[in-house]
Protein backbone atom coordinates (compact mmCIF):
# COMPACT_ATOMS: atom_id res chain seq x y z
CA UNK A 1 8.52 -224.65 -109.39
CA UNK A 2 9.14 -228.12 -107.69
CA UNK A 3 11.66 -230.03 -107.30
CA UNK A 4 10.58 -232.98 -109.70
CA UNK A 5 9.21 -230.10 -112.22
CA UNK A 6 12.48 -228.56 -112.43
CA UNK A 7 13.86 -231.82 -112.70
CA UNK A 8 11.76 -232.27 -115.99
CA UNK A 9 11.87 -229.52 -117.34
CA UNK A 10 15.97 -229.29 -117.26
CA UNK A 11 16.47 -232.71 -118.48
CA UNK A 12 18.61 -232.83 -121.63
CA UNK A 13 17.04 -235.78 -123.25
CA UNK A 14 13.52 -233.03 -122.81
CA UNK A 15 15.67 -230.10 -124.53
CA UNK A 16 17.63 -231.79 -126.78
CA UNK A 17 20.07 -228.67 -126.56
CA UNK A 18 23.28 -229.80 -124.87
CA UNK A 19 25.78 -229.81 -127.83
CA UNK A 20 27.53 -226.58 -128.73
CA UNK A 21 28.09 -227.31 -132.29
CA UNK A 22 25.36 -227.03 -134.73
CA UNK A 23 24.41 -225.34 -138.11
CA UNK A 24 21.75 -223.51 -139.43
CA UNK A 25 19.67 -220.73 -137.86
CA UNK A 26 17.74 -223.84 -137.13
CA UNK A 27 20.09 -225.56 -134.31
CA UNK A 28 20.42 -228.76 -135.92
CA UNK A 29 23.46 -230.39 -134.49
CA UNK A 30 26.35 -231.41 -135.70
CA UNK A 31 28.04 -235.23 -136.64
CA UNK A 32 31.57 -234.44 -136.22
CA UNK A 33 33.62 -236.12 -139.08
CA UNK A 34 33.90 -239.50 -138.83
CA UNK A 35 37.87 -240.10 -139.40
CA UNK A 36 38.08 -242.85 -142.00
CA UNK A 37 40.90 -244.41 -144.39
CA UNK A 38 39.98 -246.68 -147.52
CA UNK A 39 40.66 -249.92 -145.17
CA UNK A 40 37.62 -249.14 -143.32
CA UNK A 41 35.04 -249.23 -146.19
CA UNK A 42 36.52 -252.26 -147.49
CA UNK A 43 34.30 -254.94 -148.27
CA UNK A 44 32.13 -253.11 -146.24
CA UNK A 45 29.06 -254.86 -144.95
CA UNK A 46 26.54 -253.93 -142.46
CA UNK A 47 23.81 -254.51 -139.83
CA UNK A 48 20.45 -254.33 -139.41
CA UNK A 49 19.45 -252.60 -135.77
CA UNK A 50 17.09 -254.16 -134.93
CA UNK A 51 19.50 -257.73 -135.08
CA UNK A 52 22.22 -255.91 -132.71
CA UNK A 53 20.01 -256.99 -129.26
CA UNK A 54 20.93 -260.80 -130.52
CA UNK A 55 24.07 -260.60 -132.03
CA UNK A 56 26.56 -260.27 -128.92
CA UNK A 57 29.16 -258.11 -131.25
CA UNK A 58 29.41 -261.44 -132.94
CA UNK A 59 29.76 -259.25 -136.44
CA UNK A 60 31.90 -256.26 -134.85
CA UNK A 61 33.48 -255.95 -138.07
CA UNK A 62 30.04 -254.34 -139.69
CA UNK A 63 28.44 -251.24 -139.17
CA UNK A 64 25.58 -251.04 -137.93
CA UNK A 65 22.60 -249.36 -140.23
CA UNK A 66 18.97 -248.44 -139.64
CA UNK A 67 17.50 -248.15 -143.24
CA UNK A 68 14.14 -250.09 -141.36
CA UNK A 69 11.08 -248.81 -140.68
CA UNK A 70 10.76 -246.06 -137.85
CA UNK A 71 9.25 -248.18 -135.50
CA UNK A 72 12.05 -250.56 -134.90
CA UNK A 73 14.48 -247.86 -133.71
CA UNK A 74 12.22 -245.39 -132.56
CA UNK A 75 13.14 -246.25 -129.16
CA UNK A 76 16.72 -244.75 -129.85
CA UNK A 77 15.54 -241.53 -130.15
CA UNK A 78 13.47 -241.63 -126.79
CA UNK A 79 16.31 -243.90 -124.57
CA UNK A 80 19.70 -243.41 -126.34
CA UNK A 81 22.00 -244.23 -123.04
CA UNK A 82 20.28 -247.64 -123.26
CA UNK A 83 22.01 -248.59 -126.49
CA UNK A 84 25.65 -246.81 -126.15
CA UNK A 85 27.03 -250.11 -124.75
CA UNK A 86 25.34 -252.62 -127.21
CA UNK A 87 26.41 -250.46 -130.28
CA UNK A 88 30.13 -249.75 -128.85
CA UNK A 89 31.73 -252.85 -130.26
CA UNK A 90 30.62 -252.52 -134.10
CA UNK A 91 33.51 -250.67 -136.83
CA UNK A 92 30.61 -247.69 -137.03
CA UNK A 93 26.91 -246.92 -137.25
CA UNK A 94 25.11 -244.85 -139.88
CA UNK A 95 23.10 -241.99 -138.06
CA UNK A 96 18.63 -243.43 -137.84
CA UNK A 97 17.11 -242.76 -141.29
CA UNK A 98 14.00 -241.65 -139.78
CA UNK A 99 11.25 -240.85 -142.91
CA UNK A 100 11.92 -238.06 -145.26
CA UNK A 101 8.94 -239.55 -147.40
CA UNK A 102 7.34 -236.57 -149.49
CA UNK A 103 3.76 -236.73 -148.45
CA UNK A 104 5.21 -235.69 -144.51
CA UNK A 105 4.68 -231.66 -144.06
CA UNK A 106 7.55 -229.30 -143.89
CA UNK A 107 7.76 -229.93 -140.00
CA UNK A 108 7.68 -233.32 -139.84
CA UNK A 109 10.68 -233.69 -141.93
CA UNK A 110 13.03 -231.02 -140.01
CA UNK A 111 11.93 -233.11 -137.02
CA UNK A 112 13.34 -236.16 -138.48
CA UNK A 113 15.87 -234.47 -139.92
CA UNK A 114 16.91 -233.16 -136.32
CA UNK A 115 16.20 -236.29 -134.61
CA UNK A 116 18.78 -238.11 -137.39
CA UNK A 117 21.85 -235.83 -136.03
CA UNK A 118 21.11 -235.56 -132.84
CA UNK A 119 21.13 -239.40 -132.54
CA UNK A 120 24.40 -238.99 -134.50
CA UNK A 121 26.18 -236.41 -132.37
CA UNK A 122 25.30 -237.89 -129.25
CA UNK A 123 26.74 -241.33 -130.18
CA UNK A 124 29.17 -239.64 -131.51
CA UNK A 125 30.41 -237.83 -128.22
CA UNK A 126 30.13 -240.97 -126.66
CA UNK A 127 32.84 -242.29 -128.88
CA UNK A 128 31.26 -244.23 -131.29
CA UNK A 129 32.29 -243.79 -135.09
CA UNK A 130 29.10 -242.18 -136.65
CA UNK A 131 28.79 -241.52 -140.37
CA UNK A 132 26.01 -239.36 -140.97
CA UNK A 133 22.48 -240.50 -143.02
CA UNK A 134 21.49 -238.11 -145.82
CA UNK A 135 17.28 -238.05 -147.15
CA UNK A 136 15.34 -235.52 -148.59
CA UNK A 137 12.39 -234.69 -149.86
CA UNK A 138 11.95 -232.17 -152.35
CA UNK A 139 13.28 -228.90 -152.87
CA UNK A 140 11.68 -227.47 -150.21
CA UNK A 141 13.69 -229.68 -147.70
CA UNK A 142 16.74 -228.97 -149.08
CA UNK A 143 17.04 -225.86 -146.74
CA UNK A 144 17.24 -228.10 -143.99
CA UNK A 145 18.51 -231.96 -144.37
CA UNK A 146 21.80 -230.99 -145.54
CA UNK A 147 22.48 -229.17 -141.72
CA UNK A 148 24.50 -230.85 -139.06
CA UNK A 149 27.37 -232.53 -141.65
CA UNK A 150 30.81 -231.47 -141.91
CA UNK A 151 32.20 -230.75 -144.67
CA UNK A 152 34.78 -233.21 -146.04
CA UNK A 153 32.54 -235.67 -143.62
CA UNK A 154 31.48 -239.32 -145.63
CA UNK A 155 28.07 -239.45 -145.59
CA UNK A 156 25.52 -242.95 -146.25
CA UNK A 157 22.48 -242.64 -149.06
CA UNK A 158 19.88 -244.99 -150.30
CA UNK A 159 18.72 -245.54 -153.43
CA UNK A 160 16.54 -248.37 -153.75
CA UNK A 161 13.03 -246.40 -152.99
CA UNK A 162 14.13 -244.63 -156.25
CA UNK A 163 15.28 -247.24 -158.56
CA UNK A 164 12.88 -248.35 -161.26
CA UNK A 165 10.70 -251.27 -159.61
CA UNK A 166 7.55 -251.14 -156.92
CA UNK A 167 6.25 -248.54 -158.91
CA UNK A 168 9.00 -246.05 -158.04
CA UNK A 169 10.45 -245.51 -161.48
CA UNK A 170 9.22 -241.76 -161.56
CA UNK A 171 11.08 -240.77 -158.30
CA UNK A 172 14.36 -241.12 -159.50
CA UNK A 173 14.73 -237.04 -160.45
CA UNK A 174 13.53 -236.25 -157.18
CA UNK A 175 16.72 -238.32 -156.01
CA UNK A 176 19.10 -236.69 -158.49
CA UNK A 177 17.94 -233.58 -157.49
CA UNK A 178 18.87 -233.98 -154.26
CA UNK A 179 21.75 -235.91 -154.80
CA UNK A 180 23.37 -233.20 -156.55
CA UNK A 181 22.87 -230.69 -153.97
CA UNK A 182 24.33 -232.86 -151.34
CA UNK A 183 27.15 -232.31 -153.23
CA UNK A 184 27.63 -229.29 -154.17
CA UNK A 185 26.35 -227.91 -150.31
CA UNK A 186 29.03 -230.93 -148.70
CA UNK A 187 32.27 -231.47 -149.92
CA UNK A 188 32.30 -235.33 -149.18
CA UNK A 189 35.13 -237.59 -148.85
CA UNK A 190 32.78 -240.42 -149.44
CA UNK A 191 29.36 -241.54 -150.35
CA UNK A 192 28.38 -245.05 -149.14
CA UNK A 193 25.24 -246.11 -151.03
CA UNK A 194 23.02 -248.92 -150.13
CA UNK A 195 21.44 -250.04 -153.03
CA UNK A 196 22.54 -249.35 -156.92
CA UNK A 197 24.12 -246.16 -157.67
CA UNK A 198 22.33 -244.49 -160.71
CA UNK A 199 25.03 -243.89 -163.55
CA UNK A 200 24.42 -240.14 -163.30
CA UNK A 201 25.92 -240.12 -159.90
CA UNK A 202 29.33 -238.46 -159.04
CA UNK A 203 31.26 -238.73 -156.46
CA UNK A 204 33.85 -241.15 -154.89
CA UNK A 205 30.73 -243.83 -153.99
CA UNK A 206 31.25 -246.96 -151.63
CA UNK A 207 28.34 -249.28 -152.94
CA UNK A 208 27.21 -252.00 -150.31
CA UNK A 209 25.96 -254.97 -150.93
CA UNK A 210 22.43 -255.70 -149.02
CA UNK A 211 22.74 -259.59 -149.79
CA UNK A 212 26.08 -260.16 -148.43
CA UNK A 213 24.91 -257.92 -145.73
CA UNK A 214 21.77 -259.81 -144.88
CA UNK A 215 20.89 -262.74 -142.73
CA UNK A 216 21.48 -264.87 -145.71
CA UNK A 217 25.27 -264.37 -145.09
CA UNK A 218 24.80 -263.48 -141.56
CA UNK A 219 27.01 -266.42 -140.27
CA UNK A 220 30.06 -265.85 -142.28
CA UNK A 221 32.47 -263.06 -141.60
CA UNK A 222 34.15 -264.24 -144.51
CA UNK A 223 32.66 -263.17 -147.97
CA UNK A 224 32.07 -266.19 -150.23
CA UNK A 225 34.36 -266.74 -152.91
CA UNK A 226 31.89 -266.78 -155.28
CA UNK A 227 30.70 -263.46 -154.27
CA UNK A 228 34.33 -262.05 -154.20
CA UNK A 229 34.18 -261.06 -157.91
CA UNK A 230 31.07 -258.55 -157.03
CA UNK A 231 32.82 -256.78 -154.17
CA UNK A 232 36.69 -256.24 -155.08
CA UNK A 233 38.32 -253.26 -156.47
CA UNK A 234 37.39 -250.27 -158.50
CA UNK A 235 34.46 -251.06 -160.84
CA UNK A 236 34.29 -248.02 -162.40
CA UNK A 237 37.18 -245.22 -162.34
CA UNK A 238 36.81 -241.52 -163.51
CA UNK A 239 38.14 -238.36 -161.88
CA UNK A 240 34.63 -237.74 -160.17
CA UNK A 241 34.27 -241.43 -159.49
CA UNK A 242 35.34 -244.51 -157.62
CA UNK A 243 32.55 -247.47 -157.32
CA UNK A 244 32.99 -250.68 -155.40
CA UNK A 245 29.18 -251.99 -156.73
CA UNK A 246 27.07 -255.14 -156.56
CA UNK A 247 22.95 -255.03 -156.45
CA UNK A 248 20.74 -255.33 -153.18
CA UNK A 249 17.88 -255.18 -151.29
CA UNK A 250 16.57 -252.48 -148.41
CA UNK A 251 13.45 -251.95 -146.59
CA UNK A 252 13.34 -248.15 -146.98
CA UNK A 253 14.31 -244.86 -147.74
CA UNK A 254 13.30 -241.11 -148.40
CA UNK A 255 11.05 -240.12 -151.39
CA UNK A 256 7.92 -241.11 -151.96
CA UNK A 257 5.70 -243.82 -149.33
CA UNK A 258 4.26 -245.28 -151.98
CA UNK A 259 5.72 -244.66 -155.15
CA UNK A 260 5.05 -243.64 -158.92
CA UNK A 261 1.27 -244.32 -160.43
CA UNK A 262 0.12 -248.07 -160.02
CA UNK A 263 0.01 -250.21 -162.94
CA UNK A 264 -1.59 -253.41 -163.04
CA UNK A 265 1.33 -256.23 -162.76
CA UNK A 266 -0.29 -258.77 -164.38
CA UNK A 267 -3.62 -259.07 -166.53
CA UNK A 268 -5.14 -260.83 -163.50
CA UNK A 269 -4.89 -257.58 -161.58
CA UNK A 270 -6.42 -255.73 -164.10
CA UNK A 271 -9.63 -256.40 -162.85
CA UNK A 272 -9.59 -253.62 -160.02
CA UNK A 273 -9.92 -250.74 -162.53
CA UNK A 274 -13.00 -250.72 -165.27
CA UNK A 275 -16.26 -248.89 -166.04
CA UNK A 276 -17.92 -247.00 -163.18
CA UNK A 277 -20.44 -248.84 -161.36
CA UNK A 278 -20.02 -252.29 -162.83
CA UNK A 279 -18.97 -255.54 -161.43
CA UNK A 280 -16.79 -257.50 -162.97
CA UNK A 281 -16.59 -261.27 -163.21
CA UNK A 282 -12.88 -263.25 -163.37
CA UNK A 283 -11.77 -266.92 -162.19
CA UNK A 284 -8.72 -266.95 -160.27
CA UNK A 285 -6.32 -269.56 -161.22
CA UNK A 286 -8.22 -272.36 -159.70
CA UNK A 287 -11.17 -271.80 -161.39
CA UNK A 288 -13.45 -270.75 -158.41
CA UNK A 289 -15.51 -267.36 -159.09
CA UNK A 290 -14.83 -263.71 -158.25
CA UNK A 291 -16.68 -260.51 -158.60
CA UNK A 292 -15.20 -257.18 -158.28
CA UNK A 293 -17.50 -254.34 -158.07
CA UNK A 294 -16.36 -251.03 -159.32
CA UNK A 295 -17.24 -247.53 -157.80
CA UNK A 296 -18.10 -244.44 -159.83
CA UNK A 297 -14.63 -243.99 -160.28
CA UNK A 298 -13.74 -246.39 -162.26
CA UNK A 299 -11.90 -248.44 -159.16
CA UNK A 300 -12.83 -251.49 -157.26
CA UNK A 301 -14.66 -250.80 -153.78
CA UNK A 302 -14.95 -254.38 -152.55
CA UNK A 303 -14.96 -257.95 -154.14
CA UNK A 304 -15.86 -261.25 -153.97
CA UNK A 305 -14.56 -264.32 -153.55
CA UNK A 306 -16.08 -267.59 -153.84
CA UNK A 307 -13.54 -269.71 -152.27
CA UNK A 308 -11.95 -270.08 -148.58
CA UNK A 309 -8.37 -270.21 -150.15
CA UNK A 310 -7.66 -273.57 -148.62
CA UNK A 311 -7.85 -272.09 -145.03
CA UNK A 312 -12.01 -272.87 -144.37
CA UNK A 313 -11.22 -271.65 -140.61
CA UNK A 314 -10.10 -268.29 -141.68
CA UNK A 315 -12.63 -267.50 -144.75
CA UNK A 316 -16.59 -268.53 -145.48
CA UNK A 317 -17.43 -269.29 -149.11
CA UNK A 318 -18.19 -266.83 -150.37
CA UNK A 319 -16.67 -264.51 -148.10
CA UNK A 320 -15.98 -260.36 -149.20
CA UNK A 321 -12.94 -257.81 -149.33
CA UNK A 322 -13.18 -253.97 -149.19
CA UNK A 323 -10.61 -252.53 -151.45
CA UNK A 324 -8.93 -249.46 -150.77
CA UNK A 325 -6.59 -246.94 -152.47
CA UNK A 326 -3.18 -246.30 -150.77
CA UNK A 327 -0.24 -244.10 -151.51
CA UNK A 328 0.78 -241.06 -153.76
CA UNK A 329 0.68 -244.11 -156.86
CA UNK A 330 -3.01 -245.05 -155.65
CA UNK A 331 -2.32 -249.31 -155.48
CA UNK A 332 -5.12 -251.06 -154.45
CA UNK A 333 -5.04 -252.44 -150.95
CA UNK A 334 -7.02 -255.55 -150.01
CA UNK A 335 -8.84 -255.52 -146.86
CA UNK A 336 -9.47 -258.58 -144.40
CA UNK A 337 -12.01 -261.12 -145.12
CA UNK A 338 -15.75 -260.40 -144.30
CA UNK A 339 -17.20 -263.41 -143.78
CA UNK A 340 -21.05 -264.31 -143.41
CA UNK A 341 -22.92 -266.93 -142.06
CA UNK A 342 -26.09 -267.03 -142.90
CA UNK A 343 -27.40 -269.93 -140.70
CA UNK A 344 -26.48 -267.71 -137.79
CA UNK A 345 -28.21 -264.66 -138.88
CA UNK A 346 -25.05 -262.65 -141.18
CA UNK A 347 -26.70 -262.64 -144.43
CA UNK A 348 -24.83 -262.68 -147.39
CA UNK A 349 -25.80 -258.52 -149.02
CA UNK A 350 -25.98 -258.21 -152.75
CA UNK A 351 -22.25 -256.92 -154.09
CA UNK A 352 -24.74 -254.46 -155.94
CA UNK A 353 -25.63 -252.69 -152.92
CA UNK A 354 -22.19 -251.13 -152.35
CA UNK A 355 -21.07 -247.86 -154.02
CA UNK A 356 -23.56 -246.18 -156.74
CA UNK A 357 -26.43 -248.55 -158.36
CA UNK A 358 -24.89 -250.89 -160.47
CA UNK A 359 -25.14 -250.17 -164.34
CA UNK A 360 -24.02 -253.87 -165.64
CA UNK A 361 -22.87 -257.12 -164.57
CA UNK A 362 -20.13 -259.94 -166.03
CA UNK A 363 -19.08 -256.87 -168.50
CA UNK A 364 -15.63 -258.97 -169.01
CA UNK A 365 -15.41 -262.68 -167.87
CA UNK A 366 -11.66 -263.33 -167.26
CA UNK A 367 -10.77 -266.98 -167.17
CA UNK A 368 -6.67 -266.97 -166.42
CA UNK A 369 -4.85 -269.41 -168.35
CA UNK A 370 -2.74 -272.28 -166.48
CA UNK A 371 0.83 -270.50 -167.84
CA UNK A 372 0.39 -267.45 -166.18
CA UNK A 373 2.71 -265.05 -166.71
CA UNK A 374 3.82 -264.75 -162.89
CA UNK A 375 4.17 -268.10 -161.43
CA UNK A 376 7.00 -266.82 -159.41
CA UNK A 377 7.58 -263.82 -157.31
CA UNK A 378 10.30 -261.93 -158.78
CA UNK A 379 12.06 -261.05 -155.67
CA UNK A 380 11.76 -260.72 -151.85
CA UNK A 381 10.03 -257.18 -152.75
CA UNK A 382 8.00 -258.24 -155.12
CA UNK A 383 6.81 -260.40 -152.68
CA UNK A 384 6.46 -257.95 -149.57
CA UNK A 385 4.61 -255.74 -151.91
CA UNK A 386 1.87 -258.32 -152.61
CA UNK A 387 1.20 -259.54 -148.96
CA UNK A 388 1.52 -256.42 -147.19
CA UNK A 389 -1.21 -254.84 -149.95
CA UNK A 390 -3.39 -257.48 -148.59
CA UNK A 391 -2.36 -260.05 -151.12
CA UNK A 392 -3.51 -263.21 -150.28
CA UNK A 393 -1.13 -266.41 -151.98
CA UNK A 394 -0.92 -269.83 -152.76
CA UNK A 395 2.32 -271.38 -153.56
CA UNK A 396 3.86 -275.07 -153.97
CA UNK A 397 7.41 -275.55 -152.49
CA UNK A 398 8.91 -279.41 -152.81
CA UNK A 399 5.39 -280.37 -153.50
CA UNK A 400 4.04 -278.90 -150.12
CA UNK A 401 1.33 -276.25 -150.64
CA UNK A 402 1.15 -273.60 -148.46
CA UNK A 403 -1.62 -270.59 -148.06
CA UNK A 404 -1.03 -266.69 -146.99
CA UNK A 405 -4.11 -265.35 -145.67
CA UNK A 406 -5.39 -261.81 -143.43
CA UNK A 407 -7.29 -263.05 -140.73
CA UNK A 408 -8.41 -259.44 -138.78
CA UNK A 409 -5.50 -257.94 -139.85
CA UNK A 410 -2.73 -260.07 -139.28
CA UNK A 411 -0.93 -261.94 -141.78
CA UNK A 412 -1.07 -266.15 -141.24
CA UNK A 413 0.66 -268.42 -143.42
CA UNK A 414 0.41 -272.06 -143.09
CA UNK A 415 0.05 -275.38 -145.40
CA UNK A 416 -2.88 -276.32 -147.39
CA UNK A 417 -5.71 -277.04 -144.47
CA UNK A 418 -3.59 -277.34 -141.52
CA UNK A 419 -3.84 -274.56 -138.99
CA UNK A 420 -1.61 -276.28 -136.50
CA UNK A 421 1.29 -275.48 -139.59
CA UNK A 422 0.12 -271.83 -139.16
CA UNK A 423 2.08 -268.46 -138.02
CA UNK A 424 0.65 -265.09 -137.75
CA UNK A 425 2.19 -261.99 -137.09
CA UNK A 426 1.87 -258.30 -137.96
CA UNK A 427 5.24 -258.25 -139.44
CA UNK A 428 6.41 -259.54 -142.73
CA UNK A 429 9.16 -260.01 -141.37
CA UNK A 430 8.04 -262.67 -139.24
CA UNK A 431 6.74 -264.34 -142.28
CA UNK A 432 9.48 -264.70 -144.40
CA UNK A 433 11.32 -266.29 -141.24
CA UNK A 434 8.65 -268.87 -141.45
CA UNK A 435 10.71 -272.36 -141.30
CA UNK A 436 9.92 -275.38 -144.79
CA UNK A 437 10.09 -278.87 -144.19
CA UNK A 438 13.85 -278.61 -145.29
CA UNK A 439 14.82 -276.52 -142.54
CA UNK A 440 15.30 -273.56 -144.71
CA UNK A 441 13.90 -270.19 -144.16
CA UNK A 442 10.61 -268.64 -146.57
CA UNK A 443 12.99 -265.87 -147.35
CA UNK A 444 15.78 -268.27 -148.72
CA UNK A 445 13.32 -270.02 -151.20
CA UNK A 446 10.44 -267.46 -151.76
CA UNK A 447 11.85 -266.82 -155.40
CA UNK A 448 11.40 -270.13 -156.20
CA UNK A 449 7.92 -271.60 -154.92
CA UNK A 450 5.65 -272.46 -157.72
CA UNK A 451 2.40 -269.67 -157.00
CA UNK A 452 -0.37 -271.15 -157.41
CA UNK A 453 -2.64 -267.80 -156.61
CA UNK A 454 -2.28 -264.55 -155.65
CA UNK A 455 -5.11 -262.12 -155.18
CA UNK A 456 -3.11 -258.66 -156.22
């Protein structure tokens, strides 16, 4: 053997082996207890990551979390020494949450359930105040993502992929169920929980606050008055319980990827489910034509549009969209535009040519009414959900209209006919960091732009 083969093949961050503590016939190593008293989960807010490069220890009063998707930290599992020094300064860190989603095999998750402590203990033995992050699956993961946690240890949990919206109201069991082994496997001194705690939950719970732990409050280390009310004291006191609670907003967690079965939100999106092998003829709010066709099984394969959705550059009229079926809850995803030219030789094909032969046309005509029922997005999820399913929006802020369109893949948003207004970017993120007129952020206002359109 060589030199630089030996070299290789002893390197610890290629075995992963060098702590001595670890549980399980598995060798899943260990997060030594984090030592904690009540002043250090008080008012407790956090950090994304992925905003640690850029924040200087500026907020070394927060821990720092990594509820994101994998790709944003996957780089701490492959270069760990590069980050000991930038995450020194912060109160703590919650161990990487990489995916426990249930549609990963057996492997997969004992992977990332491994790769989750071992990031923890080796932080950890660098000095760093680690708090270990608990996901599962279901059942059969519970022999496994309970390993590496001390008992009497405080552990972190999310709840928000199980909470009753984005069509995740059916997963909430497969939290409990999980839950409640945690606890009767780990004897915890606490349980902080991003996102609402269910009711059902026991325990002596530290709930965090995603809002005041967000950018939106990322400039004051001092928690608004206002918000004071939401964050102080005992909420709720029993001899199994002790709840510090306010609601919130996270990007992930374990359970499902996509959710419970899709429902249509709205009678507009009704349109992508009907009678095999039809198409089916709607308006969309500004009157302009759209025809969905609809495969043998009773979903839509690809529609329409007659329109270029105020963005001519990015769409022909008419221009097409393949539809696709994502996820455990099967939600339609919309698919770039297809555009044709005809004058240059890219005929426009008959929608009827697509799936099976078609059996009817215009079976229901659906003209939307101008009182919609959602002229608003809900929330900051609600509106993630629609744009990264392909969604393409209109909206009206301080009588500016702006446009969200696909463009090979990408998501651009910019005003009404002006591509020099335009951003595009792979990640949402990006987009709701898109600057208004005022100065103010997309993500500060999107709740309250007036939607004038949106295609899912």
């Amino acid at each position: 053997m060589t030199l630089e083969n030996y070299k290789y093949r002893t390197n610890p961050l290629f075995l992963r082996n060098q702590f001595s503590e670890f549980s399980g016939k598995l060798g899943i190593p260990v997060i030594p207890k984090p030592n904690l008293i009540p002043k250090d989960l008080h008012q407790l807010r956090l950090l994304r990551f992925d905003q640690v490069k850029n924040d200087h220890a500026k907020h070394r009063n927060r821990m720092v979390h990594f509820f994101l998707y994998d790709y944003l930290f996957e780089k701490v599992w492959l270069n760990p020494e590069n980050f000991v020094k930038m995450l020194f300064p912060y109160r703590g860190l919650l161990s990487p949450d990489f995916s426990m989603y249930i549609e990963m095999p057996s492997a997969i998750q004992l992977y990332n359930t491994f790769r989750n402590r071992w990031c923890g203990a080796y932080f950890a033995e660098k000095g760093l105040r680690v708090i270990p992050t608990v996901s599962w699956g279901e059942e059969n993961s519970f022999d496994f993502c309970f390993e590496g946690i001390e008992k009497g240890s405080a552990v972190a949990v999310s709840t928000y992929m199980f909470h009753a919206h984005g069509n995740h109201a059916d997963q909430k069991e497969l939290f409990m169920a999980g839950y409640r082994e945690m606890l009767r496997r780990i004897e915890l001194e606490y349980i902080i929980c991003y996102s609402e705690p269910f009711p059902e939950m026991d325990g002596n719970i530290i709930y965090v606050d995603y809002d005041l732990s967000s950018w939106k409050y990322l400039e004051d280390d001092i928690i608004p008055p206002e918000s004071i009310k939401h964050t102080h004291g005992i909420l709720i006191t029993t001899p199994k319980r002790d709840i510090i609670s306010k609601t919130g907003y996270v990007c992930k967690g374990s359970g499902s990827a996509g959710g419970g079965t899709w429902t249509p939100k709205n009678e507009d999106a009704k349109r992508f489910k009907g009678d095999p092998n039809t198409i089916k003829h709607t308006k969309d709010k500004n009157g302009e034509d759209r025809y969905t066709k609809i495969g043998k099984d009773g979903r839509a394969i690809r529609e329409r549009h007659h329109s270029v959705h105020l963005r001519p550059d990015k769409h022909s009229n008419p221009h097409d969209h393949e539809i696709t079926w994502k996820g455990p809850d099967q939600h339609p995803e919309v698919g770039p535009p297809i555009n044709y030219d005809p004058e240059n030789g890219i005929p426009v094909p008959d929608l009827d040519a697509f799936g099976n032969e078609v059996k009817s046309m215009n079976i229901n005509t659906y003209y939307p009414s101008e009182e919609i029922e959602n002229d608003h997005f809900e929330s900051i999820s609600d509106f993630k959900w629609c744009v990264c399913c392909g969604g393409e929006v209109q909206f009206l802020y301080q009588g500016v209209g702006y446009t969200i369109t696909h463009p090979e893949g990408f998501i651009n948003i910019s005003k009404f006919y002006r591509p020099d207004t335009e951003l595009e970017s792979d990640d949402i993120e990006d987009i709701l960091n898109y600057l208004m007129d005022d100065g103010k952020k997309l993500r500060e206002v999107i709740t309250e732009v007036e939607v004038t359109e949106r295609t899912i």
